[in-house]
Each structure stands twice: as C-alpha cells, then as structure tokens.
Protein backbone atom coordinates (compact mmCIF):
# COMPACT_ATOMS: atom_id res chain seq x y z
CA UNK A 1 -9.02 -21.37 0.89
CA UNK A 2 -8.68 -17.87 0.72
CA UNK A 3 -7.38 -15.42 -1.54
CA UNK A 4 -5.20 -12.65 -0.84
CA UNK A 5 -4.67 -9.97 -2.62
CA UNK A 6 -1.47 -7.80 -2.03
CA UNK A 7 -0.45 -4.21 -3.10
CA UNK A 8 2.83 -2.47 -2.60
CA UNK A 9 3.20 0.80 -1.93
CA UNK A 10 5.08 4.06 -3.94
CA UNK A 11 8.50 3.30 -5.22
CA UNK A 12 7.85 -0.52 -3.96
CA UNK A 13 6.81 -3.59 -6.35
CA UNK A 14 5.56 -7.02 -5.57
CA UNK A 15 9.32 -7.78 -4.43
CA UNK A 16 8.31 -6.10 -0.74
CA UNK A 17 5.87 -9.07 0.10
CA UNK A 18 8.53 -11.98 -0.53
CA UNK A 19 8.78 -13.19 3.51
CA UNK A 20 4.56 -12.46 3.40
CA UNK A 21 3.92 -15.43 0.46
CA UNK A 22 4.96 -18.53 1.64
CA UNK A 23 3.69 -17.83 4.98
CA UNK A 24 0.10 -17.59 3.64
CA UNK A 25 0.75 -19.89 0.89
CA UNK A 26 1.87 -22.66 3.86
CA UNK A 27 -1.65 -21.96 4.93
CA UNK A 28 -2.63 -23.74 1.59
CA UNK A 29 -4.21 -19.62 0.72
CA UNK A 30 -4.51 -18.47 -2.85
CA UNK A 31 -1.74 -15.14 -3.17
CA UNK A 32 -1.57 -12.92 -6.19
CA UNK A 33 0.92 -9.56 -5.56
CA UNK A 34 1.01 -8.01 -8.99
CA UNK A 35 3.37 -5.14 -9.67
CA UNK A 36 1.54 -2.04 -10.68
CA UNK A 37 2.19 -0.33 -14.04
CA UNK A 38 5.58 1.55 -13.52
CA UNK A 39 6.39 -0.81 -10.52
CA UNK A 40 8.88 -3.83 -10.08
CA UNK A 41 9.12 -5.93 -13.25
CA UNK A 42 6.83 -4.03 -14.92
CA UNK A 43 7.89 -1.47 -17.45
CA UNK A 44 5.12 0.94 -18.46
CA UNK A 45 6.38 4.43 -18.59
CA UNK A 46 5.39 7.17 -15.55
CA UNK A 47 3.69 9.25 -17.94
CA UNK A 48 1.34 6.36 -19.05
CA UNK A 49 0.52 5.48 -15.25
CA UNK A 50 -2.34 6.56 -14.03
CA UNK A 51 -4.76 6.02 -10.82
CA UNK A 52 -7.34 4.32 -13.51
CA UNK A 53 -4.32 2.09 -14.51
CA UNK A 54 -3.31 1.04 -11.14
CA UNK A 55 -6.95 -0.08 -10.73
CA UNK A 56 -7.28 -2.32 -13.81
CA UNK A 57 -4.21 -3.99 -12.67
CA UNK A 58 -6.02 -4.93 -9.50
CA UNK A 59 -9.67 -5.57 -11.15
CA UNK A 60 -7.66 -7.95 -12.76
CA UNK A 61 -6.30 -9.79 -9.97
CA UNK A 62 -9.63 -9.75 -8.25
CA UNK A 63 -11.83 -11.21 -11.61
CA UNK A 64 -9.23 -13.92 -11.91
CA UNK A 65 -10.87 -15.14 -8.86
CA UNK A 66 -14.07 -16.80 -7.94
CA UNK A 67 -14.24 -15.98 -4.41
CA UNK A 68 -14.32 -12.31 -2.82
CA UNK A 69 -10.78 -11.58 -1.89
CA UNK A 70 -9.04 -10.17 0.50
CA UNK A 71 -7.23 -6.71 -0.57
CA UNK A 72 -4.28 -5.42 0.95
CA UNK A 73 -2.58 -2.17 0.86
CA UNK A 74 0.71 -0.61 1.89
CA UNK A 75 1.03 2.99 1.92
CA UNK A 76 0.37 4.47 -1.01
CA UNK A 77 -1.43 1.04 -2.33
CA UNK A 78 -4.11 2.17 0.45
CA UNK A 79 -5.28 4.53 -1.95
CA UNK A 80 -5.65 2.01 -5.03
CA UNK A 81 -7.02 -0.29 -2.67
CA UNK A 82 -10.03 1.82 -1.42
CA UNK A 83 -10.72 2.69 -5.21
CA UNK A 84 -10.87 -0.22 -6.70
CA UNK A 85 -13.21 -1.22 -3.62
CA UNK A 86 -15.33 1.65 -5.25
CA UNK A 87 -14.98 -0.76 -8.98
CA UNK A 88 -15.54 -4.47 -7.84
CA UNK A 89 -16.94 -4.13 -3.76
CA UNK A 90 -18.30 -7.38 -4.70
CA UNK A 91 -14.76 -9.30 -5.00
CA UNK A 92 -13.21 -8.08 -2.08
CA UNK A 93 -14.30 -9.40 1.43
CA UNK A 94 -12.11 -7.00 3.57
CA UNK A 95 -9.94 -4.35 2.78
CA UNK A 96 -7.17 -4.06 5.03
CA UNK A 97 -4.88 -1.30 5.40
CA UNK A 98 -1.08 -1.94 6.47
CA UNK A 99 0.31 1.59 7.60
CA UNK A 100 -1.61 3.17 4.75
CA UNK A 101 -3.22 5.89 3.66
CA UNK A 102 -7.23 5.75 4.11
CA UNK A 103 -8.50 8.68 2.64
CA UNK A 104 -12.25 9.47 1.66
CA UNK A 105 -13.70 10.71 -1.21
CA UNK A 106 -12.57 14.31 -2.83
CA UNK A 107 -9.32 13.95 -1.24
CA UNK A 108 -5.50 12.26 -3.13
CA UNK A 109 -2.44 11.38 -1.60
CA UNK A 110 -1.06 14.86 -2.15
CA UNK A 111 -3.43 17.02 -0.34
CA UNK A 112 -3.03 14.02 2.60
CA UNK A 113 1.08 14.03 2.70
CA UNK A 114 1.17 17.69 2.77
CA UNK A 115 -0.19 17.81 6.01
CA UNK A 116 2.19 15.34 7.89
CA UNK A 117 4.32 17.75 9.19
CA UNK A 118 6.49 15.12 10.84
CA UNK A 119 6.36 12.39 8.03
CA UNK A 120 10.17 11.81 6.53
CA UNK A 121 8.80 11.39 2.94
CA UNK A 122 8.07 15.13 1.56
CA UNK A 123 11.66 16.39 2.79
CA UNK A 124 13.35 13.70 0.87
CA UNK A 125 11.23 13.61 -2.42
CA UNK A 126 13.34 14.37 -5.61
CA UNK A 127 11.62 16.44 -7.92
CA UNK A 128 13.12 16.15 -11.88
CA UNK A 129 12.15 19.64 -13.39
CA UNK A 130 12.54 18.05 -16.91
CA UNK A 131 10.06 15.34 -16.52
CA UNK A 132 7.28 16.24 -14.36
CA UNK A 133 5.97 12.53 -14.51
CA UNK A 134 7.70 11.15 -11.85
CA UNK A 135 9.21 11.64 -8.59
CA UNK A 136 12.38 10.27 -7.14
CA UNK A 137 13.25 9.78 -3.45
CA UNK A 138 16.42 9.89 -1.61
CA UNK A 139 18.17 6.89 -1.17
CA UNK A 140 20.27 7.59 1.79
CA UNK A 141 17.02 9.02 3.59
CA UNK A 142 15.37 5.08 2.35
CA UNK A 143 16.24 3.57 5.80
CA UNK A 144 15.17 6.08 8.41
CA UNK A 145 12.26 6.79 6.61
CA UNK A 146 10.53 2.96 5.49
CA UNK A 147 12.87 0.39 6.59
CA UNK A 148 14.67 1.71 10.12
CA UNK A 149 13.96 -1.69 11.75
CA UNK A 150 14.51 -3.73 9.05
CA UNK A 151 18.08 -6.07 8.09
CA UNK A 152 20.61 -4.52 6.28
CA UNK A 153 19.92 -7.19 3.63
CA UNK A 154 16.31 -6.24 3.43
CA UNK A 155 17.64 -2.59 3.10
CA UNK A 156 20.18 -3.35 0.62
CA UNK A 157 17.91 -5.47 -1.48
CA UNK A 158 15.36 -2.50 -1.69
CA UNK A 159 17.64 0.07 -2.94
CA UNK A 160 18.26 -2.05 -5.90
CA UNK A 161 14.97 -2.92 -6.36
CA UNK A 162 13.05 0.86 -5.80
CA UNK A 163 11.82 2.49 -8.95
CA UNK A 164 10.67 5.79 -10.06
CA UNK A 165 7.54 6.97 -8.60
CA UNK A 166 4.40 7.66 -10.99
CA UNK A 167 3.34 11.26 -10.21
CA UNK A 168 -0.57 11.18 -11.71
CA UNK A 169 -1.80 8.80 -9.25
CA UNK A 170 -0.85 10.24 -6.11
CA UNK A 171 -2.83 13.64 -7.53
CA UNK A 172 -5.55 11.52 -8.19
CA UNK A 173 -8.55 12.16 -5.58
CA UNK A 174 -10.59 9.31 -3.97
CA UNK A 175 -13.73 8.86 -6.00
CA UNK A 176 -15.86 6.58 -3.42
CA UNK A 177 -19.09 6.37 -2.45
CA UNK A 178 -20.95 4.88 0.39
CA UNK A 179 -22.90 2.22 -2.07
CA UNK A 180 -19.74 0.69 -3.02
CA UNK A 181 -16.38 1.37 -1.34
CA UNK A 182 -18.39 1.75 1.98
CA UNK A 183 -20.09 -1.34 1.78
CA UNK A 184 -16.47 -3.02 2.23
CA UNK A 185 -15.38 -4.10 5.80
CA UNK A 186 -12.08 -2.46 6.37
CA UNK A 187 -9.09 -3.11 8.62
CA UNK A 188 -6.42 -0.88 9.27
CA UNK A 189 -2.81 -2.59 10.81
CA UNK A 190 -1.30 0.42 12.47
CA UNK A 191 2.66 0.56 12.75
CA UNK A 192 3.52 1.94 15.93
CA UNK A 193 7.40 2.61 14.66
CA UNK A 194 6.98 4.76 11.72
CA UNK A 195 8.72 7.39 10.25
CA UNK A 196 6.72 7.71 6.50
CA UNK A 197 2.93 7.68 7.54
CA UNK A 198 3.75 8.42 11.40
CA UNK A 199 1.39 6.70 14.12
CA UNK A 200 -0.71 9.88 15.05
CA UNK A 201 -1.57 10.11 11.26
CA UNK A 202 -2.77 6.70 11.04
CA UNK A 203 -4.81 7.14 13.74
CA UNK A 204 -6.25 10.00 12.75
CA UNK A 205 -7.26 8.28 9.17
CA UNK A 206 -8.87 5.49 11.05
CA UNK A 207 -10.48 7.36 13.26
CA UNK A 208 -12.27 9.61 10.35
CA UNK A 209 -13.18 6.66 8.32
CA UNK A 210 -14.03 3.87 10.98
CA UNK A 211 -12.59 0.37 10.73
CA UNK A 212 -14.34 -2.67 12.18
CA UNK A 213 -10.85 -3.43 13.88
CA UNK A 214 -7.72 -1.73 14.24
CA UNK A 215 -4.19 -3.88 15.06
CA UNK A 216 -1.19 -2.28 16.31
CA UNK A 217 2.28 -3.81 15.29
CA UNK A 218 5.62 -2.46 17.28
CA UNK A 219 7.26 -1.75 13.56
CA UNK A 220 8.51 0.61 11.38
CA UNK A 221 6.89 1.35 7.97
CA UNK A 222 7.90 -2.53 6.66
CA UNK A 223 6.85 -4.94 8.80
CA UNK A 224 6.85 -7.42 5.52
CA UNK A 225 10.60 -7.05 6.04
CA UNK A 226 11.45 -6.27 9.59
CA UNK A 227 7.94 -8.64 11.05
CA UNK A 228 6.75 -11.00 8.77
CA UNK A 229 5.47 -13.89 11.21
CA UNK A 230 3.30 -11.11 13.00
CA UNK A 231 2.20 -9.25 9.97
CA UNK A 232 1.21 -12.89 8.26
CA UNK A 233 -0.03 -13.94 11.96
CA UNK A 234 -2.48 -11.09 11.83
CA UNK A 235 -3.81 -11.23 7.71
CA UNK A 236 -4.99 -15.18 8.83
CA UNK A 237 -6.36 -13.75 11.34
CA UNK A 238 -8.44 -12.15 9.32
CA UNK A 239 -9.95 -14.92 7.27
C-alpha cells in the first residue's frame, strides 16, 4: 500500500481531488487531501495563513504515516510541496508536480507569476485595497483560465466552492537546500492545454530544476476534473 498525499492549489481545497480518491483508493492506496489553512472547509483567517502554516498542515499529513509518502502538488501547492520536502525529505518518496510551480530556492510564487506574460491568472486577480491579506480572482475569467476543458458541472461546482486566496504565502520564497529538498525524486505532470501556468512555463521550470521523469497530459489546468482516469493512471504509475 501506498500513501498519497494530495495538495490543491490557490483558491482550490481538498474538494478539487474528489474523481482522484476513489480511483487510488480502488487500488486499496492510503489518500489523505487536507485543506490548507484558509482553504475548503477550513476556516483560519488570510491574515493568519502563512507559507510556515501551509507546511505544518502537510508535516502533519506526512507524520500520520509510517511509510514515506507520495506528495502531490497542483499549482500553487507545488510550492508547499517542495518546502515541506525541505522539513520531512524523509516521509516523502517522490514529489510530483501536476502543472505546478517548481521553483528553487530564493525565489516565491510572485516573482515566478510575474514573468508569465501569457498566463490568464495576473490579469484577472482582484486586489481588495482594504485588506491586503488576500486576493480574489475573477469568476467569469475561472473557466478559460483553470477549468476550459472541464464539465459545466465541474465548473459550476468550483465557483461555489473557490475561496479567498491567502496573500503571505505566495510572497513567501523557496527556502531549499540540496541536503534535503534535493535529495527528493521529483516528477513533474505537464498539462499541455493550459491557460494558468502555460506549457512553455512548465517546461521551462522542469528544465531548470531536473525531474527524473516528465509526463505530458492533453489537458487544461484540471485534469482532476476534466481527466481523472489518466491523471490517476499516471500517480500508480508512479508507485
């Protein structure tokens, strides 16, 4: 048995993986998706959320375990994901990537998305000016940008479920080093489809921090929604 580890991406909660559970689960695999603080079910407030917080939350998931897992990260979870590689390398047995940001040390998720000139996210960020903890997005820019391929159930059952982002970790920079979070095998599932982290970006991230394998999936930035059976295909794969 193996156990997986799964983390949503900004604005997301554990909701996104619901078609990627049971397939693994039928598999007779150990799954744990927990919602990050500020994310999904979970109700801390943005201006208590922090990189070191998002962390803990997955520490936790990983020390609940006797076996090394295997972590996975969407998008923004990419970043909390190679971090918390840096805290427990020992409990993870891969880290794998799915259309993600990989991002080495010194560097967040802000100085990264300000260089994807043709990335759909920046343009339709909502900035509140009287609560600098957060930051919003536009829902009528949702499907172009994460779920263009996806049902119009999937869609509709993410803009009710989307929360307020967490500003303070997306500012937070990568604090790795090659002892710990490069010890950790990596994998990085490209989606050849998207409009948030676009395809030339992800290569580009994979290229500058080498994965022992790279997979390609014909999907936009969801393929829990839009491909489940190939996105759970290729995490067994993995084991």
């Amino acid at each position: 048995m193996t156990h997986f580890v799964l983390i949503h991406g900004a604005w997301h909660g554990a909701w996104c993986w619901y078609k990627i559970i049971p397939r693994l689960r039928q598999h007779g695999h150990q799954v744990t998706a927990p919602d990050l603080p500020g994310h999904g079910i979970d109700r801390t407030p943005t201006n208590r959320v922090s990189m070191r917080s998002y962390t803990d939350r997955v520490c936790q998931a990983l020390d609940e375990s006797d076996e090394p897992a295997i972590l996975v990260g969407h998008s923004m979870g990419g970043t909390v994901i190679t971090q918390t590689a840096e805290y427990r390398p020992e409990k993870i047995s891969k880290l794998v990537y799915v259309a993600a940001f990989l991002m080495p040390n010194g560097r967040s998720l802000f100085d990264e998305a300000h260089t994807h000139d043709a990335s759909l996210v920046p343009p339709n960020m909502v900035f509140d000016e009287d609560d600098p903890t957060y930051v919003g997005f536009r829902r009528e820019a949702a499907k172009e940008t994460f779920y263009a391929d996806c049902s119009d159930e999937d869609l509709t059952l993410a803009l009710s479920l989307l929360t307020p982002q967490p500003q303070s970790p997306l500012m937070a920079p990568m604090e790795t080093t090659g002892a710990n979070f490069g010890r950790v095998p990596r994998v990085y599932i490209e989606a050849l489809q998207d409009h948030a982290i676009t395809p030339d970006v992800q290569k580009r991230m994979h290229t500058e921090l080498p994965c022992e394998q790279v997979i390609s999936i014909d999907a936009s930035h969801s393929p829990f929604f839009s491909q489940p059976q190939v996105l759970a295909d290729q995490l067994l794969s993995l084991i």
